[in-house]
C-alpha atoms as a PDB file:
ATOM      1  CA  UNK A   1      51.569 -40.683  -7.076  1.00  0.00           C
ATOM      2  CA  UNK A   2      49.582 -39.970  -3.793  1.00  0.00           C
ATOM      3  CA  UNK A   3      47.699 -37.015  -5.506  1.00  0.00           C
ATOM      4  CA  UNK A   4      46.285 -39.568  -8.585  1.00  0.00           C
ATOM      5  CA  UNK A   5      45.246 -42.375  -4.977  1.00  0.00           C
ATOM      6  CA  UNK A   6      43.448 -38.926  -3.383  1.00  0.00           C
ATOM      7  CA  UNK A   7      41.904 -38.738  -6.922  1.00  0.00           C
ATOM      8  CA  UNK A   8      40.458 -42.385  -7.070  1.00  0.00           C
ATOM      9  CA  UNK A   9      39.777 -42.522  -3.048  1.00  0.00           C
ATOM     10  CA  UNK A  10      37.640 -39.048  -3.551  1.00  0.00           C
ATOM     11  CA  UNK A  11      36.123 -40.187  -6.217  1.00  0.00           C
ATOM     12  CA  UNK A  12      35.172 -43.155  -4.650  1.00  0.00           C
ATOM     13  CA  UNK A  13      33.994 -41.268  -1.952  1.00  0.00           C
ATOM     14  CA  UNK A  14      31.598 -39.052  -3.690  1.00  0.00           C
ATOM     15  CA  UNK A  15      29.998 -41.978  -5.596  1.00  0.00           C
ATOM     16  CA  UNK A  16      27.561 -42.496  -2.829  1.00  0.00           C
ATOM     17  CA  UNK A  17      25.950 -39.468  -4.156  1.00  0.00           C
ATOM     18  CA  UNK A  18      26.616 -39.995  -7.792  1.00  0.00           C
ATOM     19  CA  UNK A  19      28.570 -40.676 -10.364  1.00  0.00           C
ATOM     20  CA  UNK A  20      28.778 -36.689 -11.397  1.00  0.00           C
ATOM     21  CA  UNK A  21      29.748 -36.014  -8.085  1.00  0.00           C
ATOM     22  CA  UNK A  22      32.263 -38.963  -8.331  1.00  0.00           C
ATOM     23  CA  UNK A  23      33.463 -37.318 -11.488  1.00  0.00           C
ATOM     24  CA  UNK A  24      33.935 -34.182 -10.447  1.00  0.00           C
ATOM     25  CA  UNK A  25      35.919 -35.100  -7.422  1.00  0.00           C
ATOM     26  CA  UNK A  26      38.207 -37.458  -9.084  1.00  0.00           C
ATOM     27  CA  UNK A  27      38.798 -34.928 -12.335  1.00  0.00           C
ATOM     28  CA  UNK A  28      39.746 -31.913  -9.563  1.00  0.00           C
ATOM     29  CA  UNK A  29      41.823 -33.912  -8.396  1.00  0.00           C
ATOM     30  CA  UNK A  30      43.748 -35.639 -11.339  1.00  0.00           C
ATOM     31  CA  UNK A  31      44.194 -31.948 -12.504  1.00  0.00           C
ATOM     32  CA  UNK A  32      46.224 -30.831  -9.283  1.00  0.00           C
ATOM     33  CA  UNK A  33      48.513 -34.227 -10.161  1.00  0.00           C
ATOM     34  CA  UNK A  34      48.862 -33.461 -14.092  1.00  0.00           C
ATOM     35  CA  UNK A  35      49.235 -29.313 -12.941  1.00  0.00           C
ATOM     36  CA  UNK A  36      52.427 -30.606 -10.867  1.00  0.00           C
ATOM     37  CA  UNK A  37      53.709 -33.223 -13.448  1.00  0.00           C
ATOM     38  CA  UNK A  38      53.608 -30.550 -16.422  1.00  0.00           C
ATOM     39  CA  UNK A  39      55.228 -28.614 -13.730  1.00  0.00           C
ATOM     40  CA  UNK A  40      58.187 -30.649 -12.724  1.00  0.00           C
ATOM     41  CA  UNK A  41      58.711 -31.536 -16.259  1.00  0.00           C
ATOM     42  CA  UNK A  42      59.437 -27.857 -17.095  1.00  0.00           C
ATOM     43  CA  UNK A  43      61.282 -27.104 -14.206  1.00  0.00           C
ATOM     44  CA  UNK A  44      63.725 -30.039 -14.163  1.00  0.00           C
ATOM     45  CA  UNK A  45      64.195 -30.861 -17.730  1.00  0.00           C
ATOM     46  CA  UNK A  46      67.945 -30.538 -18.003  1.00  0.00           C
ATOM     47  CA  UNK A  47      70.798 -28.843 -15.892  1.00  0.00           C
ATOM     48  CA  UNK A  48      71.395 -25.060 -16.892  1.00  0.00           C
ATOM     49  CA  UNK A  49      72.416 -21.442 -14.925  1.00  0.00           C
ATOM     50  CA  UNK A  50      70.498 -20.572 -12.676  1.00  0.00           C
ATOM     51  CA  UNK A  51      68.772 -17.795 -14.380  1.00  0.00           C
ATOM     52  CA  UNK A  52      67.664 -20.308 -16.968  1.00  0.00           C
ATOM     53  CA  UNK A  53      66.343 -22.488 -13.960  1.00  0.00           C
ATOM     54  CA  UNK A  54      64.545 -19.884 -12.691  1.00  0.00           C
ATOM     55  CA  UNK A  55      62.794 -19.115 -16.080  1.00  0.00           C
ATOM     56  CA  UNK A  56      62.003 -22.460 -16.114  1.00  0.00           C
ATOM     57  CA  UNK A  57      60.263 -21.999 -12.414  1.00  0.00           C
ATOM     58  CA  UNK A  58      58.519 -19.275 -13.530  1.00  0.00           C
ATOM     59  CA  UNK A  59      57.432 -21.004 -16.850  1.00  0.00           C
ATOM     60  CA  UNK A  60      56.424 -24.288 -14.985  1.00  0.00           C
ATOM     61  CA  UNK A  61      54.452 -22.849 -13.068  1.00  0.00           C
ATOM     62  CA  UNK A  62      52.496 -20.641 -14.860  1.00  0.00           C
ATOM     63  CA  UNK A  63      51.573 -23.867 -16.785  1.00  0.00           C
ATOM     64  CA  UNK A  64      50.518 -25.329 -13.550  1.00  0.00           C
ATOM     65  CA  UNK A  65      48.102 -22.486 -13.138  1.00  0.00           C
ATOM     66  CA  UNK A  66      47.151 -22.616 -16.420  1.00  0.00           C
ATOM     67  CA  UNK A  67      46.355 -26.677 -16.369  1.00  0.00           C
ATOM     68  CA  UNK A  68      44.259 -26.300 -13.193  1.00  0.00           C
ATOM     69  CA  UNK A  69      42.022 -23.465 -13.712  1.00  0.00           C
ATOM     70  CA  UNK A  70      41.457 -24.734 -17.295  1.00  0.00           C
ATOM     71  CA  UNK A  71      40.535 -27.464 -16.158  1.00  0.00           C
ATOM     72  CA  UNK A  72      38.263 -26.308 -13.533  1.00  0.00           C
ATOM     73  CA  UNK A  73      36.547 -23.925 -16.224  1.00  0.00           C
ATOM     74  CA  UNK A  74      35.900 -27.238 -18.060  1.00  0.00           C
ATOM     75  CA  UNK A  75      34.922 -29.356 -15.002  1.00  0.00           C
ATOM     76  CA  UNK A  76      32.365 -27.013 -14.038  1.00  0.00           C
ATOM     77  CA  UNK A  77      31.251 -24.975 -16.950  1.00  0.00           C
ATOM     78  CA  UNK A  78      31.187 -26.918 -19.826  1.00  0.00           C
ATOM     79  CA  UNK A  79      30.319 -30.208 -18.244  1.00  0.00           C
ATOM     80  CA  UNK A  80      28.592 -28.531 -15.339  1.00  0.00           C
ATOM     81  CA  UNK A  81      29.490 -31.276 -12.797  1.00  0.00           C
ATOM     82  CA  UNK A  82      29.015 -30.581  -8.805  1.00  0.00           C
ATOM     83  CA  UNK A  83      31.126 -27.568  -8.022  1.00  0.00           C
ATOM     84  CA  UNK A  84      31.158 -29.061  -4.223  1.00  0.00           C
ATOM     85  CA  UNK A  85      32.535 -31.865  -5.435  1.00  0.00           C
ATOM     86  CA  UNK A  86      35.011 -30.498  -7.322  1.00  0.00           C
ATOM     87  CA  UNK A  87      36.034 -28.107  -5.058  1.00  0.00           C
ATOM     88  CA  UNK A  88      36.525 -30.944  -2.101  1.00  0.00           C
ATOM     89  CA  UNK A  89      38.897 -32.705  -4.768  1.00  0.00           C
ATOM     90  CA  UNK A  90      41.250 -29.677  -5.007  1.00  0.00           C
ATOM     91  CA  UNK A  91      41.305 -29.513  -1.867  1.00  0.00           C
ATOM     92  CA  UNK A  92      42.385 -32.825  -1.107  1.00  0.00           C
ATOM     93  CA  UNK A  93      45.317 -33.058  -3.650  1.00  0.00           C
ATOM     94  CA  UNK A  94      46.436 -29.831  -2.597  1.00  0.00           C
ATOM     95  CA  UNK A  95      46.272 -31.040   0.776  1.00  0.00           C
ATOM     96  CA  UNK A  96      47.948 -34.527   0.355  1.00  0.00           C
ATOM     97  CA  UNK A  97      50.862 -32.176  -1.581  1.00  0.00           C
ATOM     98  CA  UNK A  98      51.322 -30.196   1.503  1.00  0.00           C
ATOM     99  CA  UNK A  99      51.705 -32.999   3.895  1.00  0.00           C
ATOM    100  CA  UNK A 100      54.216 -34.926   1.322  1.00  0.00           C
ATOM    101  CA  UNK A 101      56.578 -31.296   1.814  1.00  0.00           C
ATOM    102  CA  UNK A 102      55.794 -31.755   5.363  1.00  0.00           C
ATOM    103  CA  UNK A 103      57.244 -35.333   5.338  1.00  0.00           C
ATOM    104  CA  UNK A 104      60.227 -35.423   3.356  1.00  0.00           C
ATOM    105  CA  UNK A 105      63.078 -35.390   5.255  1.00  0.00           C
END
């Protein structure tokens, strides 16, 4: 949930300079949330051994990676929006996910 409000407030953000910018920002962004929601949904889809688990780790986040740096391929290839932009974005999701580790109990 933060990481999608770190999407919209970049986005917002960046729209002083454009609406590309804007778009790239907020996209970057969104695909660090959806990386960790395909992620989690792997990972924690049922209760099994612990090797299964542990595929399922493995798995989930190899999907992650896959999400995000297809994404970013898109983003900034295909649609060649800012890569600045875009790269600020990342950075900001990833960020906000560090600090909501930091914070949990």
């Amino acid at each position: 949930m933060w990481q999608v409000a770190v999407a919209e407030l970049m986005g917002l953000a960046f729209l002083g300079l454009g609406w590309r910018y804007a778009l790239a920002a907020s996209l970057s962004a969104l695909l660090i949330a959806l990386g960790n929601a395909l992620m989690a949904a792997r990972t924690f889809s049922g209760l099994a051994a612990g090797g299964v688990m542990l595929g399922r780790l493995i798995v989930g986040t190899i999907l992650k990676w896959v999400v995000i740096l297809g994404g970013l391929l898109v983003v900034l290839v295909h649609w060649k929006l800012p890569p600045l932009a875009a790269l600020a974005g990342l950075v900001a999701a990833f960020a906000v996910n560090l600090l909501a580790f930091r914070f949990k109990g």
